[in-house]
Protein backbone atom coordinates (compact mmCIF):
# COMPACT_ATOMS: atom_id res chain seq x y z
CA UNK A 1 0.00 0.00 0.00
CA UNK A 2 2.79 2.21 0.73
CA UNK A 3 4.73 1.51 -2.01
CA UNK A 4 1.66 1.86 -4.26
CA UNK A 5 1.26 5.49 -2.69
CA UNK A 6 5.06 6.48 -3.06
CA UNK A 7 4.66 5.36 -6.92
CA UNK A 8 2.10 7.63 -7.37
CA UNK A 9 3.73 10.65 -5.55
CA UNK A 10 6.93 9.89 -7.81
CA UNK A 11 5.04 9.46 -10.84
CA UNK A 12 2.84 12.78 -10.70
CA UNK A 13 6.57 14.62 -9.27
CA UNK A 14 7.99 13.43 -12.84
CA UNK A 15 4.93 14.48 -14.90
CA UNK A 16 5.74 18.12 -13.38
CA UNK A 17 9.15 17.79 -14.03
CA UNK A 18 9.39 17.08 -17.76
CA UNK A 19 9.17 20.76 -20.03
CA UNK A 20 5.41 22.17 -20.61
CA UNK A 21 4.29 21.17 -17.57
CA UNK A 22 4.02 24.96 -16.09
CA UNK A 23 4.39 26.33 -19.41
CA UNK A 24 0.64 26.47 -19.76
CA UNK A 25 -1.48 29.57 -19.48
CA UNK A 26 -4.11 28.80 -16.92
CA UNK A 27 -7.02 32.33 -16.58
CA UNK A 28 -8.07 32.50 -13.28
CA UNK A 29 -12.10 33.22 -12.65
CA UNK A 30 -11.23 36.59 -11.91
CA UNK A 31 -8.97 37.19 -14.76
CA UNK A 32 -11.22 35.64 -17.75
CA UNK A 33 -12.12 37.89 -20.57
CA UNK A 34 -15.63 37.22 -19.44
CA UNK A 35 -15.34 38.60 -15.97
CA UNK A 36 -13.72 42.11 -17.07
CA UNK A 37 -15.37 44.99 -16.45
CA UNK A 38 -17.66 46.51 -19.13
CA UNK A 39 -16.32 49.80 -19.73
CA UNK A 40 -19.08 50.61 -22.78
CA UNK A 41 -21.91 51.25 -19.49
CA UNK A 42 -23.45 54.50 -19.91
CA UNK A 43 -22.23 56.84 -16.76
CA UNK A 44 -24.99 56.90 -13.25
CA UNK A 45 -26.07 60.13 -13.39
CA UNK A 46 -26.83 61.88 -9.75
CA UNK A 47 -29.51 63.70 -10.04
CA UNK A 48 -32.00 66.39 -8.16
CA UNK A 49 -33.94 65.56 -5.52
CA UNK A 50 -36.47 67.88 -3.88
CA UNK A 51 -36.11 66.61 -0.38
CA UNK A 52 -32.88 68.05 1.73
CA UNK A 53 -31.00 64.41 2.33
CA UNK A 54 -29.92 65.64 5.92
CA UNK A 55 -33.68 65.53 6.48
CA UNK A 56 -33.91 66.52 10.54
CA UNK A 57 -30.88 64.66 11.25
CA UNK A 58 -28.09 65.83 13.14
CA UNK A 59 -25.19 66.25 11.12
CA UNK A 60 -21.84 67.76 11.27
CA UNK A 61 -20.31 70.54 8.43
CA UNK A 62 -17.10 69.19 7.62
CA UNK A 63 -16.32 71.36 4.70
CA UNK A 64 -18.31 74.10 2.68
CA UNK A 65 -17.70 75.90 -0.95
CA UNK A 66 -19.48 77.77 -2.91
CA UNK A 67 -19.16 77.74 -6.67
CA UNK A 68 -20.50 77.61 -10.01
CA UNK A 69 -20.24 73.21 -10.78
CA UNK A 70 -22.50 73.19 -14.01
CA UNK A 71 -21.45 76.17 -15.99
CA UNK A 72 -24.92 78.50 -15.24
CA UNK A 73 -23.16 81.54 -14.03
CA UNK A 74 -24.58 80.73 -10.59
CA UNK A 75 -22.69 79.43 -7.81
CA UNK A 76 -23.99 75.80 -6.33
CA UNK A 77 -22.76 75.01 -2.59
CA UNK A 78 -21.14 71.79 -2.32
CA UNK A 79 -20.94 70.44 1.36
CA UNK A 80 -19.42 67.43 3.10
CA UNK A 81 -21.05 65.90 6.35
CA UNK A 82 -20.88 63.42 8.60
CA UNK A 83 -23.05 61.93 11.54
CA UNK A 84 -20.65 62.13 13.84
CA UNK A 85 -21.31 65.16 16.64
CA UNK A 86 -19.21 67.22 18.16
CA UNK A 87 -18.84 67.21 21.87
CA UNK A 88 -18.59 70.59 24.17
CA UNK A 89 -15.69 71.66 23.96
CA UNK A 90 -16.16 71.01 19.27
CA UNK A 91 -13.92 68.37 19.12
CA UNK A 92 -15.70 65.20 17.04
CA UNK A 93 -16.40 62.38 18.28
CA UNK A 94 -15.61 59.87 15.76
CA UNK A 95 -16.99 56.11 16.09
CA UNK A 96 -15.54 53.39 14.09
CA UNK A 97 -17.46 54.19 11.05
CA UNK A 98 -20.63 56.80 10.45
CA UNK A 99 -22.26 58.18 7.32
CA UNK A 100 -21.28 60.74 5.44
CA UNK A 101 -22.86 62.84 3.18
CA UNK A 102 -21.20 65.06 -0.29
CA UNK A 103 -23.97 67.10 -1.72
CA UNK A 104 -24.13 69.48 -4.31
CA UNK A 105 -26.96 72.09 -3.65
CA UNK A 106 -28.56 74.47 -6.08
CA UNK A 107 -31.67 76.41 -6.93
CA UNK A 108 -33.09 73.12 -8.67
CA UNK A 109 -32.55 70.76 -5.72
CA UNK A 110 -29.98 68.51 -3.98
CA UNK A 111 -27.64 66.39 -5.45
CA UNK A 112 -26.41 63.63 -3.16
CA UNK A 113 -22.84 62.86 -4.56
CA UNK A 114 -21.76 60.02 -2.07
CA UNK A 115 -24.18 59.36 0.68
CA UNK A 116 -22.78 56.39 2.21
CA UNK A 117 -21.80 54.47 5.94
CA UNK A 118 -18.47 54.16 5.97
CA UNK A 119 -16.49 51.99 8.40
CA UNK A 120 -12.70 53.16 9.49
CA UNK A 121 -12.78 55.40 6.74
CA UNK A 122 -12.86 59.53 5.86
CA UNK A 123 -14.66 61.19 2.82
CA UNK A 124 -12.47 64.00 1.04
CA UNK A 125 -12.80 66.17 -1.78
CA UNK A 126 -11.31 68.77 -4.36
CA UNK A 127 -12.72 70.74 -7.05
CA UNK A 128 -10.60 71.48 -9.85
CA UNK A 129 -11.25 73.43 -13.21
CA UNK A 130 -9.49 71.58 -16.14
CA UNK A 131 -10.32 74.14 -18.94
CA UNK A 132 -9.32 77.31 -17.56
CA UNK A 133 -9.79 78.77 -21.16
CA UNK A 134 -13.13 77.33 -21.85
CA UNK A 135 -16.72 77.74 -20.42
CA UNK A 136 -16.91 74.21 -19.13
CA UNK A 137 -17.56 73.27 -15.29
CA UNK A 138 -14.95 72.29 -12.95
CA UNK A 139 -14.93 68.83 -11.67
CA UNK A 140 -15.67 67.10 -8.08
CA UNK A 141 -13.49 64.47 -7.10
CA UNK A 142 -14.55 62.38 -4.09
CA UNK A 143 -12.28 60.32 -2.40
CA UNK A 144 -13.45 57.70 -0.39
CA UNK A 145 -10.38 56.52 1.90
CA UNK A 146 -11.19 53.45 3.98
CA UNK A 147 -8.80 50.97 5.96
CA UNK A 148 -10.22 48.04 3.48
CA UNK A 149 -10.52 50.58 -0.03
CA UNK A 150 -9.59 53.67 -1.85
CA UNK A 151 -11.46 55.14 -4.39
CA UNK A 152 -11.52 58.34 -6.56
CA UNK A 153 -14.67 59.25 -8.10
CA UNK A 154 -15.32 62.37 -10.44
CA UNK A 155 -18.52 64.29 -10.72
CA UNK A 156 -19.02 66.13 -13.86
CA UNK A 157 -22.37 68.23 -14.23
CA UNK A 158 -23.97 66.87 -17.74
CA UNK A 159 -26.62 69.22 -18.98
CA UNK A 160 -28.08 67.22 -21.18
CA UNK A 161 -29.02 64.64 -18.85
CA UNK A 162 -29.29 67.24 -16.39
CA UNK A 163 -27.28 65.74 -13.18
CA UNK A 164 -23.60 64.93 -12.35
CA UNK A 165 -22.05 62.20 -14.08
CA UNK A 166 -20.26 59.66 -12.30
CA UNK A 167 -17.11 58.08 -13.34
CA UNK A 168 -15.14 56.47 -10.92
CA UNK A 169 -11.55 56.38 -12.01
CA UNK A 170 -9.90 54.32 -9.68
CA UNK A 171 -10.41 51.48 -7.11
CA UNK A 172 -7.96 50.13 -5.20
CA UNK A 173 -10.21 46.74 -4.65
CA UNK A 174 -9.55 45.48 -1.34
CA UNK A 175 -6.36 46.08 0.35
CA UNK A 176 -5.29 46.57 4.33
CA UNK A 177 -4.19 50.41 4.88
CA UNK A 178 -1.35 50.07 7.10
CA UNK A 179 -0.65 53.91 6.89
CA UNK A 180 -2.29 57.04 5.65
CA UNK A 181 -0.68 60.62 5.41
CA UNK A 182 -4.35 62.51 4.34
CA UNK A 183 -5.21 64.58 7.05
CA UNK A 184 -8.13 63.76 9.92
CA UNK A 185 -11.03 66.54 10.25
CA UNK A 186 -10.67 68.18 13.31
């Protein structure tokens, strides 16, 4: 019985030995052509709602700018919130995750940019104005920095379609932050 075991062992060792044996290109699940990510998708647009998302919730004002996002002469407010509260003395009092809240507000509603819970994790943004020579409207780039993800997202006002277009341009996928050098609200 032994012996008939140690045959085997030696036989499939040999079979892995002799030349083509790893030479073969084996597609994992994740990696088949079938599995990538179909990049022909129209955009999600974010669009107007009437209601004020922060509804009669207690939130906190992380960040606040006012400026003109979809090219109409008129400045929209853009605002970044979280649920977490702020003790006496203003300091926050952070819990391991809470939601947050990037809106976009103007005189045809609210646009709820990222309205999510997120756990060990900060929301961030920057607006920045790629055609300085043109009439076009800046972008919003969310960041979304977790201890299990990164993400950059850009939010470009479509006029057509008559909301912010969402393209997320980068993912990290899951990963284990062992160190981050962005800044904590205060």
């Amino acid at each position: 019985m032994k012996r008939g075991i140690l045959m085997l062992l030696t036989f499939l060792l040999l079979a892995c030995i002799f030349p083509g044996c790893g030479n073969k290109e084996v597609k994992l699940p994740d990696q088949a052509e079938d599995n990538m990510p179909d990049t022909s998708q129209t955009k999600q647009v974010v669009t107007a709602v009437t209601d004020n998302p922060i509804g009669n919730n207690s939130w906190t004002r992380l960040s606040e700018a006012n400026i003109d996002l979809d090219a109409d002469n008129q400045e929209e407010i853009i605002t970044l919130y979280t649920a977490a509260q702020r003790d006496s003395q203003g300091e926050i009092m952070w819990d391991d995750g809470q939601q947050w809240l990037l809106m976009i507000e103007d005189e045809t509603g609210f646009y709820p940019l990222i309205s999510e819970y997120i756990q060990l994790g900060s929301i961030y943004y920057y607006i920045s104005d790629t055609n300085l020579d043109t009439n076009t409207a800046p972008v919003v780039t969310g960041i979304t920095s977790t201890s299990y993800n990164f993400t950059l997202t850009n939010y470009s006002y479509n006029e057509e379609k008559k909301g912010y277009e969402k393209d997320t341009v980068y993912d990290s996928g899951p990963l284990n932050t062992v160190y981050m050098s962005i800044p904590g609200y205060k």
